[in-house]
Structures are given as structure tokens and as C-alpha cells.
C-alpha atoms as a PDB file:
ATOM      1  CA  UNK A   1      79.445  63.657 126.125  1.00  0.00           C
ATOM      2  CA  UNK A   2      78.413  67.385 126.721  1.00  0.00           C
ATOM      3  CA  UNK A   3      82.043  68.815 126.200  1.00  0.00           C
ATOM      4  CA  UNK A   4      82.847  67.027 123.268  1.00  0.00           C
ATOM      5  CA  UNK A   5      79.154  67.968 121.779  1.00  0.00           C
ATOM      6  CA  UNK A   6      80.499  71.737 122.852  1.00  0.00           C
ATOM      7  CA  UNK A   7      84.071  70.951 121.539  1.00  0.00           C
ATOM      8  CA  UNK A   8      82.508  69.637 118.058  1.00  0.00           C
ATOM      9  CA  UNK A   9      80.126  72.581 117.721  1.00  0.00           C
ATOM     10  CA  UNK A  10      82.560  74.785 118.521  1.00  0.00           C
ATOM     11  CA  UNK A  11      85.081  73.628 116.134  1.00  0.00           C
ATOM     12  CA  UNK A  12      82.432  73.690 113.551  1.00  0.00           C
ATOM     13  CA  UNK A  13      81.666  77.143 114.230  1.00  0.00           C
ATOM     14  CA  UNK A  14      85.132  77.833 113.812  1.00  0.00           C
ATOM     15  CA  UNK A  15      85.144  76.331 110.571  1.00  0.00           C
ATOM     16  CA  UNK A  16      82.311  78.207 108.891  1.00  0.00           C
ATOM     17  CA  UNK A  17      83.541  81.184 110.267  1.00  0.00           C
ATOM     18  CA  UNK A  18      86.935  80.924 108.194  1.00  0.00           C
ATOM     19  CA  UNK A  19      85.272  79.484 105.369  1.00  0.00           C
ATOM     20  CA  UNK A  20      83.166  82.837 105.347  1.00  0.00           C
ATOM     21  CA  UNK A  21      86.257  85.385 105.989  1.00  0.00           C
ATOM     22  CA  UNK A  22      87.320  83.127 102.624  1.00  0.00           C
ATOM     23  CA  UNK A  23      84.103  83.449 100.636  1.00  0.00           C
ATOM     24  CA  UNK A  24      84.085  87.641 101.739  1.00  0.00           C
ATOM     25  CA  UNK A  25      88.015  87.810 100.536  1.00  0.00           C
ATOM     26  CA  UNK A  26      87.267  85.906  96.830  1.00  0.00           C
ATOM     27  CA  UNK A  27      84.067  88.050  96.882  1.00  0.00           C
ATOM     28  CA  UNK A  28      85.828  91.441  96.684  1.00  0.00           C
ATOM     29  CA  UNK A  29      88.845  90.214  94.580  1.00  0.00           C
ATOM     30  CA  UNK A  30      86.170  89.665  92.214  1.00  0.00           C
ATOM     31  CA  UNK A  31      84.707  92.941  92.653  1.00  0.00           C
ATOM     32  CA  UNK A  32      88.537  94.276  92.262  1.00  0.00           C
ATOM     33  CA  UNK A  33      88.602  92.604  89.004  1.00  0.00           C
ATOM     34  CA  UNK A  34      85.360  93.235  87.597  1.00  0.00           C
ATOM     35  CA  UNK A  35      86.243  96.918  88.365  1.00  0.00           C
ATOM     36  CA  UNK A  36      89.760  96.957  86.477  1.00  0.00           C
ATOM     37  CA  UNK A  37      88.494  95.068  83.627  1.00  0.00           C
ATOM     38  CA  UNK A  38      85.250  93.326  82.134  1.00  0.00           C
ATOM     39  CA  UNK A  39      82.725  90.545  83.741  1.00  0.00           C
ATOM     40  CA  UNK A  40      83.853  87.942  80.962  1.00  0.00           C
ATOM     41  CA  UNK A  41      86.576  85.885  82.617  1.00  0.00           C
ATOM     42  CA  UNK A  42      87.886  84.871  78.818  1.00  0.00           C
ATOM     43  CA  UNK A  43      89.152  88.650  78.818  1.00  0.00           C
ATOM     44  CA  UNK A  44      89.834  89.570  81.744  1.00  0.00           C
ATOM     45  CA  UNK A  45      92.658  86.888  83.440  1.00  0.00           C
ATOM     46  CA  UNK A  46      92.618  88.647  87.080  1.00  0.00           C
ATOM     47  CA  UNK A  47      88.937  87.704  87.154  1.00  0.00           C
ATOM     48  CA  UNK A  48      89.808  83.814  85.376  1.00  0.00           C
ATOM     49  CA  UNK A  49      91.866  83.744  88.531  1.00  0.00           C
ATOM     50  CA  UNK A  50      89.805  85.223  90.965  1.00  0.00           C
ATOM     51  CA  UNK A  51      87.049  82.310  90.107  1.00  0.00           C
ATOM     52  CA  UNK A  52      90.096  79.461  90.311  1.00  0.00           C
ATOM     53  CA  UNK A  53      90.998  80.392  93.588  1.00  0.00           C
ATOM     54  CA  UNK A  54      87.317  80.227  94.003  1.00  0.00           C
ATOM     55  CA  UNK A  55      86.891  76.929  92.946  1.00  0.00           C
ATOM     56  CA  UNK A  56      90.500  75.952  95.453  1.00  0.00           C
ATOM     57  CA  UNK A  57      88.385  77.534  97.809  1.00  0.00           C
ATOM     58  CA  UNK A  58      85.486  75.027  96.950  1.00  0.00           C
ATOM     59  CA  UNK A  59      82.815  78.288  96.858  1.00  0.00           C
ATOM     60  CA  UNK A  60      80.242  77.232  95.349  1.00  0.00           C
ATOM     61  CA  UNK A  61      79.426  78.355  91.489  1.00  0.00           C
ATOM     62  CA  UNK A  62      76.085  79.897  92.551  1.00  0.00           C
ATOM     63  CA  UNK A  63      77.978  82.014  94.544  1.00  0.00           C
ATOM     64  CA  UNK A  64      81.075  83.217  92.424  1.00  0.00           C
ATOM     65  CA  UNK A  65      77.992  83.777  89.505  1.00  0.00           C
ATOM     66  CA  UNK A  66      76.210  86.078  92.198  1.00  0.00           C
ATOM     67  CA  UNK A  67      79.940  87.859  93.380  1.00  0.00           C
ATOM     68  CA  UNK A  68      80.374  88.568  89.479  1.00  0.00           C
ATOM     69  CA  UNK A  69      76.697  89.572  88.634  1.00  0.00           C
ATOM     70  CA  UNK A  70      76.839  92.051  91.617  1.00  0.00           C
ATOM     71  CA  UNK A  71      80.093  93.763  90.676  1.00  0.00           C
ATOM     72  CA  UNK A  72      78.900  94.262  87.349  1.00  0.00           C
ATOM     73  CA  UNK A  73      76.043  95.855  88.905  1.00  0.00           C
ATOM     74  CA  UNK A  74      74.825  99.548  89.197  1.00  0.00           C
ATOM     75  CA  UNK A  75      74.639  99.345  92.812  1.00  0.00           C
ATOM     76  CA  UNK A  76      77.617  97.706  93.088  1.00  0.00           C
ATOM     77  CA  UNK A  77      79.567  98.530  96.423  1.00  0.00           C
ATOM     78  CA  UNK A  78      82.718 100.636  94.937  1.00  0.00           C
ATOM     79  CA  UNK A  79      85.633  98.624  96.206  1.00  0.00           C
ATOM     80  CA  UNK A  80      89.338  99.978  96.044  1.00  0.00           C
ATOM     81  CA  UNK A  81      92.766  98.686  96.938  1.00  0.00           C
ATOM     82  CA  UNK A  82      94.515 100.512  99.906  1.00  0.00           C
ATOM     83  CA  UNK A  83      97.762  99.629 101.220  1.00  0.00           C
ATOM     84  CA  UNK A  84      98.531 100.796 104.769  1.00  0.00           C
ATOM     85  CA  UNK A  85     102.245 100.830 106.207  1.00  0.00           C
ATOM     86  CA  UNK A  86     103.460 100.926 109.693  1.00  0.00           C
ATOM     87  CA  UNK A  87     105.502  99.084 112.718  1.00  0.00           C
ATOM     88  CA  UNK A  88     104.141  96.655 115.183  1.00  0.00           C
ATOM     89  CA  UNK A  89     105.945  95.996 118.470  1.00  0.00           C
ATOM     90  CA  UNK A  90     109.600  94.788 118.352  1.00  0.00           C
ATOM     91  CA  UNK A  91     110.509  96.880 115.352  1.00  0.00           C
ATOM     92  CA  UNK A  92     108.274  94.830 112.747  1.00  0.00           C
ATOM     93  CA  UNK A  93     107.616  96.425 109.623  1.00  0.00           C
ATOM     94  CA  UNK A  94     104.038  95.402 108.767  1.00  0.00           C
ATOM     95  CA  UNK A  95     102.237  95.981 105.052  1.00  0.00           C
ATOM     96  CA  UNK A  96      98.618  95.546 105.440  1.00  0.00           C
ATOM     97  CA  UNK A  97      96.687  95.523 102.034  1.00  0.00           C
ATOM     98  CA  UNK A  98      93.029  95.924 102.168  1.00  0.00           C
ATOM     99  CA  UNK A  99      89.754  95.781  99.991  1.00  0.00           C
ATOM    100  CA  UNK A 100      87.056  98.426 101.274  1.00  0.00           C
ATOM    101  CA  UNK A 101      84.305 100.226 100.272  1.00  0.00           C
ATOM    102  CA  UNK A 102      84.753 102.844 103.625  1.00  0.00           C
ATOM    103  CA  UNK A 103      88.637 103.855 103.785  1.00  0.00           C
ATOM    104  CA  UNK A 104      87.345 106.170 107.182  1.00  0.00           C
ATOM    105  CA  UNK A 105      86.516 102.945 108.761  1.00  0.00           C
ATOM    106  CA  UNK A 106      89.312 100.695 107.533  1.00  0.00           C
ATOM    107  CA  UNK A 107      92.026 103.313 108.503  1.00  0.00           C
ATOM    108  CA  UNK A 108      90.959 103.648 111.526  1.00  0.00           C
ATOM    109  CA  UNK A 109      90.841  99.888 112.441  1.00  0.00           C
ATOM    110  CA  UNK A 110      94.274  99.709 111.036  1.00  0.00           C
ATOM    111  CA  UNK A 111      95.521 102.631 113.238  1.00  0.00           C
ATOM    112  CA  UNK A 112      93.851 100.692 116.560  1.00  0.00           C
ATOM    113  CA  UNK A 113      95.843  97.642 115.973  1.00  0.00           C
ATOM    114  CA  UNK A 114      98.578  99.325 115.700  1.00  0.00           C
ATOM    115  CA  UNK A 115      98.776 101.602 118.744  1.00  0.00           C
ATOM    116  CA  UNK A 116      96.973  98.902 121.067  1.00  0.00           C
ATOM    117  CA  UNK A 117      99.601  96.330 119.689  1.00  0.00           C
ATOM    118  CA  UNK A 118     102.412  99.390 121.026  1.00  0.00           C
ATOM    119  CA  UNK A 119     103.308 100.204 117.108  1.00  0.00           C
ATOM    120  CA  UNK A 120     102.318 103.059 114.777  1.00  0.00           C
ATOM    121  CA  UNK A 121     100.840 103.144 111.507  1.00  0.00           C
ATOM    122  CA  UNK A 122     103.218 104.851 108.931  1.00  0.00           C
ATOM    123  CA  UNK A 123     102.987 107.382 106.039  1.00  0.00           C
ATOM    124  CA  UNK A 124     102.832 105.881 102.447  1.00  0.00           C
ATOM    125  CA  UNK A 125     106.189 104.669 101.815  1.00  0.00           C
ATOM    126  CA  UNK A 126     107.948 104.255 104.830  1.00  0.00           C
ATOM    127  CA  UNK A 127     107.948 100.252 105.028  1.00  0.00           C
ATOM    128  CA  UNK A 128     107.218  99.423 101.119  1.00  0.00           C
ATOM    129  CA  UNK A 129     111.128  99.386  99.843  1.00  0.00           C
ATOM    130  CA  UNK A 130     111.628  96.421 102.580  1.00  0.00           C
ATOM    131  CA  UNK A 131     109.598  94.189 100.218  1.00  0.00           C
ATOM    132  CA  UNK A 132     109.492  92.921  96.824  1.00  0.00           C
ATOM    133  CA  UNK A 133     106.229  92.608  95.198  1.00  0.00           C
ATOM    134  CA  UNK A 134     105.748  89.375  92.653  1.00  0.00           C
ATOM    135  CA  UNK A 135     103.263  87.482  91.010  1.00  0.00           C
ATOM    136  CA  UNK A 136     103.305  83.320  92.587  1.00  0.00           C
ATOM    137  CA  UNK A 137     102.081  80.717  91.447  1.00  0.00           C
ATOM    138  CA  UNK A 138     101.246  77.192  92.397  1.00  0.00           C
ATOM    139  CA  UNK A 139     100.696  74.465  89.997  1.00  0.00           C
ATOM    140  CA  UNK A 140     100.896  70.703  90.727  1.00  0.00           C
ATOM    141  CA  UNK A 141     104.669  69.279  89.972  1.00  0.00           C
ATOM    142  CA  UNK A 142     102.942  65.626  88.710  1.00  0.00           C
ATOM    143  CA  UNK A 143     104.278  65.222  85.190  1.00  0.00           C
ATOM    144  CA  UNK A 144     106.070  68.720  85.020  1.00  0.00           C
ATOM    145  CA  UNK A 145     109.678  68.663  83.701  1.00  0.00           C
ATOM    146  CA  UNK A 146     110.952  71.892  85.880  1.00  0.00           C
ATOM    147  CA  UNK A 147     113.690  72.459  83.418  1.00  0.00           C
ATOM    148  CA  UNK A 148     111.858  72.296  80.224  1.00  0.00           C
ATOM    149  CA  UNK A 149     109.132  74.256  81.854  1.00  0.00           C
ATOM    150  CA  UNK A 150     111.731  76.924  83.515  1.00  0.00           C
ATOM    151  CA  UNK A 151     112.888  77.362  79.148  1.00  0.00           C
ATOM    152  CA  UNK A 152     109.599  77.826  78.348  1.00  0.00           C
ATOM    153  CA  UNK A 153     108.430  80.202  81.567  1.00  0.00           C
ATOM    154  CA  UNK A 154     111.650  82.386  80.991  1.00  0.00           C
ATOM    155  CA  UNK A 155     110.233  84.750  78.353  1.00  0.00           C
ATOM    156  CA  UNK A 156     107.240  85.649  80.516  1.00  0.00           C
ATOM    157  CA  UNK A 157     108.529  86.931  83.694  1.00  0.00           C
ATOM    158  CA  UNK A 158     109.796  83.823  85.488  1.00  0.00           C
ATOM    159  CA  UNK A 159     111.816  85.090  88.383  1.00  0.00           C
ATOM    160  CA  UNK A 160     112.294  82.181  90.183  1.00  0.00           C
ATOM    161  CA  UNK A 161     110.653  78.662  90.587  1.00  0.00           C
ATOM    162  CA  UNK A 162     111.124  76.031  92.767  1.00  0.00           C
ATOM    163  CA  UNK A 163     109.318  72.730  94.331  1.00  0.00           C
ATOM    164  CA  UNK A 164     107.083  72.910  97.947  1.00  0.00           C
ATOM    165  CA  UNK A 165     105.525  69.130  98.558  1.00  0.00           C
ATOM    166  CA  UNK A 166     104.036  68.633  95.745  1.00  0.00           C
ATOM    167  CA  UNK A 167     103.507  71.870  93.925  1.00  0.00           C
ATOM    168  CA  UNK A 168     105.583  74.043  91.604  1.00  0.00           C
ATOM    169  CA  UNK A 169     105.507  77.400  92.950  1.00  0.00           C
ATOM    170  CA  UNK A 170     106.451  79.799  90.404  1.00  0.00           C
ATOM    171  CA  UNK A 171     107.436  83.403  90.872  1.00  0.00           C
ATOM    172  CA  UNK A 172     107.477  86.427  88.563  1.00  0.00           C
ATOM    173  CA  UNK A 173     107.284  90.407  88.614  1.00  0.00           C
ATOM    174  CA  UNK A 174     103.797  91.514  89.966  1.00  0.00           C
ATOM    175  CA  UNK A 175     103.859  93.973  86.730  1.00  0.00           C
ATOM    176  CA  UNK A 176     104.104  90.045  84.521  1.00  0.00           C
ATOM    177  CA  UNK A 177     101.236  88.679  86.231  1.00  0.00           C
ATOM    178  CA  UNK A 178      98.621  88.649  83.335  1.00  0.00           C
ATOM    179  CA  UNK A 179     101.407  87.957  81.208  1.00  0.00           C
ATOM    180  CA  UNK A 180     102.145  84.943  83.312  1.00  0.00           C
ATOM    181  CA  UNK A 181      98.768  83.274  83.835  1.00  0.00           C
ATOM    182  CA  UNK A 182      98.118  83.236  80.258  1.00  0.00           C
ATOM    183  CA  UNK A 183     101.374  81.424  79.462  1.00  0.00           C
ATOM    184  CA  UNK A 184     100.233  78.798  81.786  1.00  0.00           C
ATOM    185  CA  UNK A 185      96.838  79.178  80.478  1.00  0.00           C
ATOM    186  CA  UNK A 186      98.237  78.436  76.974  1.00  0.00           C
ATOM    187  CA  UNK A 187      99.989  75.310  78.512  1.00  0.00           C
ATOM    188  CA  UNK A 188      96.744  73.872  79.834  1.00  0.00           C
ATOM    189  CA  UNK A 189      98.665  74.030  83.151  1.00  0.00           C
ATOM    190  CA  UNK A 190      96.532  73.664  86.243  1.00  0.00           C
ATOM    191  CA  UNK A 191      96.891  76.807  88.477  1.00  0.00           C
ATOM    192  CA  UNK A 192      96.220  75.560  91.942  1.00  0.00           C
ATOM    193  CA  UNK A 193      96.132  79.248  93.278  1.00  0.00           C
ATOM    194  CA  UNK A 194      98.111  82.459  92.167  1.00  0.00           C
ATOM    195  CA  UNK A 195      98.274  85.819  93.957  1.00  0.00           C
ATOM    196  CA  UNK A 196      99.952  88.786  94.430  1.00  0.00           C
ATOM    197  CA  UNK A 197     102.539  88.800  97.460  1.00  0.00           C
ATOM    198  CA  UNK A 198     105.388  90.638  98.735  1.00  0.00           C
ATOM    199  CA  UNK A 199     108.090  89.281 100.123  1.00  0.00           C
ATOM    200  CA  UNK A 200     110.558  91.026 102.793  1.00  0.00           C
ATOM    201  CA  UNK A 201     113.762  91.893 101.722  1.00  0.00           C
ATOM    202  CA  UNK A 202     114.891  92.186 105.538  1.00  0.00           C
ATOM    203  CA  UNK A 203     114.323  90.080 108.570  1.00  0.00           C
ATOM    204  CA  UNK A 204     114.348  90.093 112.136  1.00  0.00           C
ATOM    205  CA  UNK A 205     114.517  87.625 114.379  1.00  0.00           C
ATOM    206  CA  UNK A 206     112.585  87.739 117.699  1.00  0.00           C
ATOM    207  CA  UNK A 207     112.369  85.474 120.610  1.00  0.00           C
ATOM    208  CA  UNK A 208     109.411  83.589 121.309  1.00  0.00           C
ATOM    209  CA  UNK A 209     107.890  85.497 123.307  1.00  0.00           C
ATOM    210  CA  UNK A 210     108.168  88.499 120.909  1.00  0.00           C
ATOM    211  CA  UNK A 211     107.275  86.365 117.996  1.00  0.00           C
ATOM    212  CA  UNK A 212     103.729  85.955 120.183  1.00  0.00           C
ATOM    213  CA  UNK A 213     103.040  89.656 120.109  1.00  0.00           C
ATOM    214  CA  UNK A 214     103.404  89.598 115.989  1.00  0.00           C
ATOM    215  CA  UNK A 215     101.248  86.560 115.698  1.00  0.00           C
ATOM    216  CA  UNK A 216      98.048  88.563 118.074  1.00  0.00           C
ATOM    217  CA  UNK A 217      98.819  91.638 115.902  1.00  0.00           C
ATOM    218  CA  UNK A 218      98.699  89.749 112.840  1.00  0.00           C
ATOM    219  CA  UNK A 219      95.457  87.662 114.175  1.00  0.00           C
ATOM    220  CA  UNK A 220      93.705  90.927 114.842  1.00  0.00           C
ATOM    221  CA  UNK A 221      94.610  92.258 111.003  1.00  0.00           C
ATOM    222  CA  UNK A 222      93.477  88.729 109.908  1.00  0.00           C
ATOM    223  CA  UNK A 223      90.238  89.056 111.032  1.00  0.00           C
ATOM    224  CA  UNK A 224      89.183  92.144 109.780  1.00  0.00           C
ATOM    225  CA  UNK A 225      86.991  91.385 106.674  1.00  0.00           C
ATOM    226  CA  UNK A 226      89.145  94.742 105.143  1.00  0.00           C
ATOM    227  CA  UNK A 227      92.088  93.487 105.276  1.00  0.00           C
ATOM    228  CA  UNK A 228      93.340  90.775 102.473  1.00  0.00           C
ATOM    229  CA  UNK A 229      96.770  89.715 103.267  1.00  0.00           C
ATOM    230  CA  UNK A 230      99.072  90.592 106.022  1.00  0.00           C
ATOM    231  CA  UNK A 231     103.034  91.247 104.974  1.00  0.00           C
ATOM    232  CA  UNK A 232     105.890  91.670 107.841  1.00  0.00           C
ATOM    233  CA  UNK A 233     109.608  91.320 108.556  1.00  0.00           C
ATOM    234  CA  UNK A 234     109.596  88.758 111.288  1.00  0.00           C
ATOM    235  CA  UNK A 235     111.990  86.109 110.240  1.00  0.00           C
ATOM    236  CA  UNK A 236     109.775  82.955 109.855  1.00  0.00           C
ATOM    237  CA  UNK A 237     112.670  80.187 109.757  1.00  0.00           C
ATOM    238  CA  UNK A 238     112.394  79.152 112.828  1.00  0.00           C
END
């Protein structure tokens, strides 16, 4: 009775705790967008999907209102984009992109995973060329026609599209993302979640026991509230 009380609180914990690193992620993509653009999400689509993912996320409204009311703000914390480069152990080329308001601090967290992980953080440009960065996509397949939607998709910066479960996951240039939320926008189709994401041109395949080192590396990025997504070139097939 006592360890499963423990196990159940502790799995709860775990819960929140993710559900928060989720909540502080949407919080500052807001931010990001409220800072490119205006606070009205009818003119400003990173923000219109900012609040979907959101609303995936199941944040509540109260909260998204307050993420939006305090980037619009005076005293809004001035959040930026930084993009760090480098290789973990095993020859992994890592791309860590980040949201801070303190580049000193997130740098520097960056650079200790690194070298404690046995890798090095990079200059600018030394890992980026083994990615390709597009705009994705997921909408729900249920009465989609892919190849009358693929004709209609072309002229805005489809790349690619294909079908995952249930979902249509739809890939363009990251430079046609606007373009291609509001031509599913103007379709009334349902984005499940969109983002920006890069995708390695190169892979590497590692045994298991190497693939464990990535996945602590890539646990210790993760849980960073600086860091926003976490790019690499171990193959994932497997």
C-alpha cells in the first residue's frame, strides 16, 4: 500500500513536472511571437499557432491570455532565439535551439553538457549544413483526400506529405511557414500541431550502448527550461 501510494505520487509528480516544462516552452513561443509581430492572433499566424499548440497542449485559456498579455507588456522579459552547435560523444552532431532571456547563462549550460557528456560545443555553423530546416505540420487524415489536398498544398510550399497513424503530416520550407498555415487556415483544416524542425541530412548509427550516452545528453538538454527542441544525427531507425 505505501509503495504504490509513493509510486502514484511519484508518477504524478512526474506528470506535472512535464506538463510545466510544456506550459514554460508555449509560454516563450508566445513571447517569440508577440515580439516578431503583434498580440492579435488574426494577424499575426506564428502567434494563431503558438495558442493551437496551446490548446493540443490542453493549457488552459487563462493562461495563454496571461502568456500574451505579458509579452505585450513593458516589463516584458526580452526573449530571443539562439541556436547553439556542437558534438556529443560518438561523433553526434547536436543543434540545440533555445528561448532565453540570459544568453551568459544558457551558453554556459549548453557548454557543461557538452564537455561532461565528452563533446564540445561548436562555432556558429559548424553542424547547421547537416540539417534541413522545414515547416511540419500535422492535421488529422479523417475525410482528407491526400491527392486533391497535395494539388491544392503545392503552390504554398508543400515539400513533402505523407500519413503517420492517423495524421497527415505535411512538410514545407521553414521560409513558407506563414504562407503555409494560412492555406490550411483558408481550408478550415484542423492543425493538430505545427513547428519548426530540422531534419538531419546525415546519420550515424551507434550501438546500444552508445545510443544510451545520446539519449542522457539529450535528457539533460531536455530539461533545461532554455532549451526548446533538441536536433542530432543519431540514426533513429532502429
Amino acid at each position: 500500500m505505501g509503495r504504490a501510494f509513493e509510486y502514484r505520487k511519484a508518477t504524478k509528480m512526474k506528470r506535472w513536472a512535464n506538463m510545466a516544462k510544456v506550459f514554460t516552452k508555449i509560454g516563450r513561443e508566445i513571447a517569440i511571437a508577440c515580439k516578431e509581430g503583434v498580440a492579435d492572433p488574426e494577424y499575426n499566424p506564428r502567434l494563431r499557432i503558438a495558442i493551437n499548440n496551446a490548446k493540443q497542449a490542453n493549457m488552459p485559456k487563462a493562461n495563454v491570455d496571461a502568456a500574451i498579455k505579458r509579452a505585450s507588456s513593458k516589463e516584458a522579459d526580452d526573449y530571443s532565439e539562439v541556436v547553439y552547435e556542437g558534438y556529443g560523444p560518438h561523433g553526434i552532431a547536436f543543434l540545440v535551439e533555445t528561448t532565453t532571456n540570459n544568453p551568459t547563462r544558457t551558453v554556459a549550460n549548453i557548454r557543461m553538457y557538452f564537455n561532461r557528456s565528452g563533446g564540445s560545443l561548436g562555432t556558429s555553423g559548424s553542424v547547421d549544413y547537416m540539417f534541413d530546416r522545414k515547416a511540419m505540420f500535422r492535421v488529422k487524415a479523417e475525410g482528407q483526400d491526400m491527392e486533391e489536398l497535395e494539388l491544392e498544398l503545392i503552390d504554398f510550399g508543400l515539400d513533402e506529405m505523407k500519413i503517420e497513424d492517423d495524421e497527415i503530416v505535411i512538410y514545407a520550407s521553414f521560409t513558407e511557414f506563414g504562407t503555409m498555415a494560412k492555406a490550411l487556415e483558408d481550408r478550415k483544416i484542423d492543425v493538430v500541431t505545427a513547428e519548426l524542425i530540422r531534419i538531419p541530412t546525415v546519420q550515424k548509427q551507434l550501438s546500444d550502448e552508445q545510443a544510451e550516452d545520446i539519449i542522457k545528453l539529450i535528457d539533460k538538454f531536455e530539461e533545461d527550461d532554455d532549451v526548446a527542441n533538441v536536433f542530432h544525427t543519431m540514426d533513429m531507425s532502429e
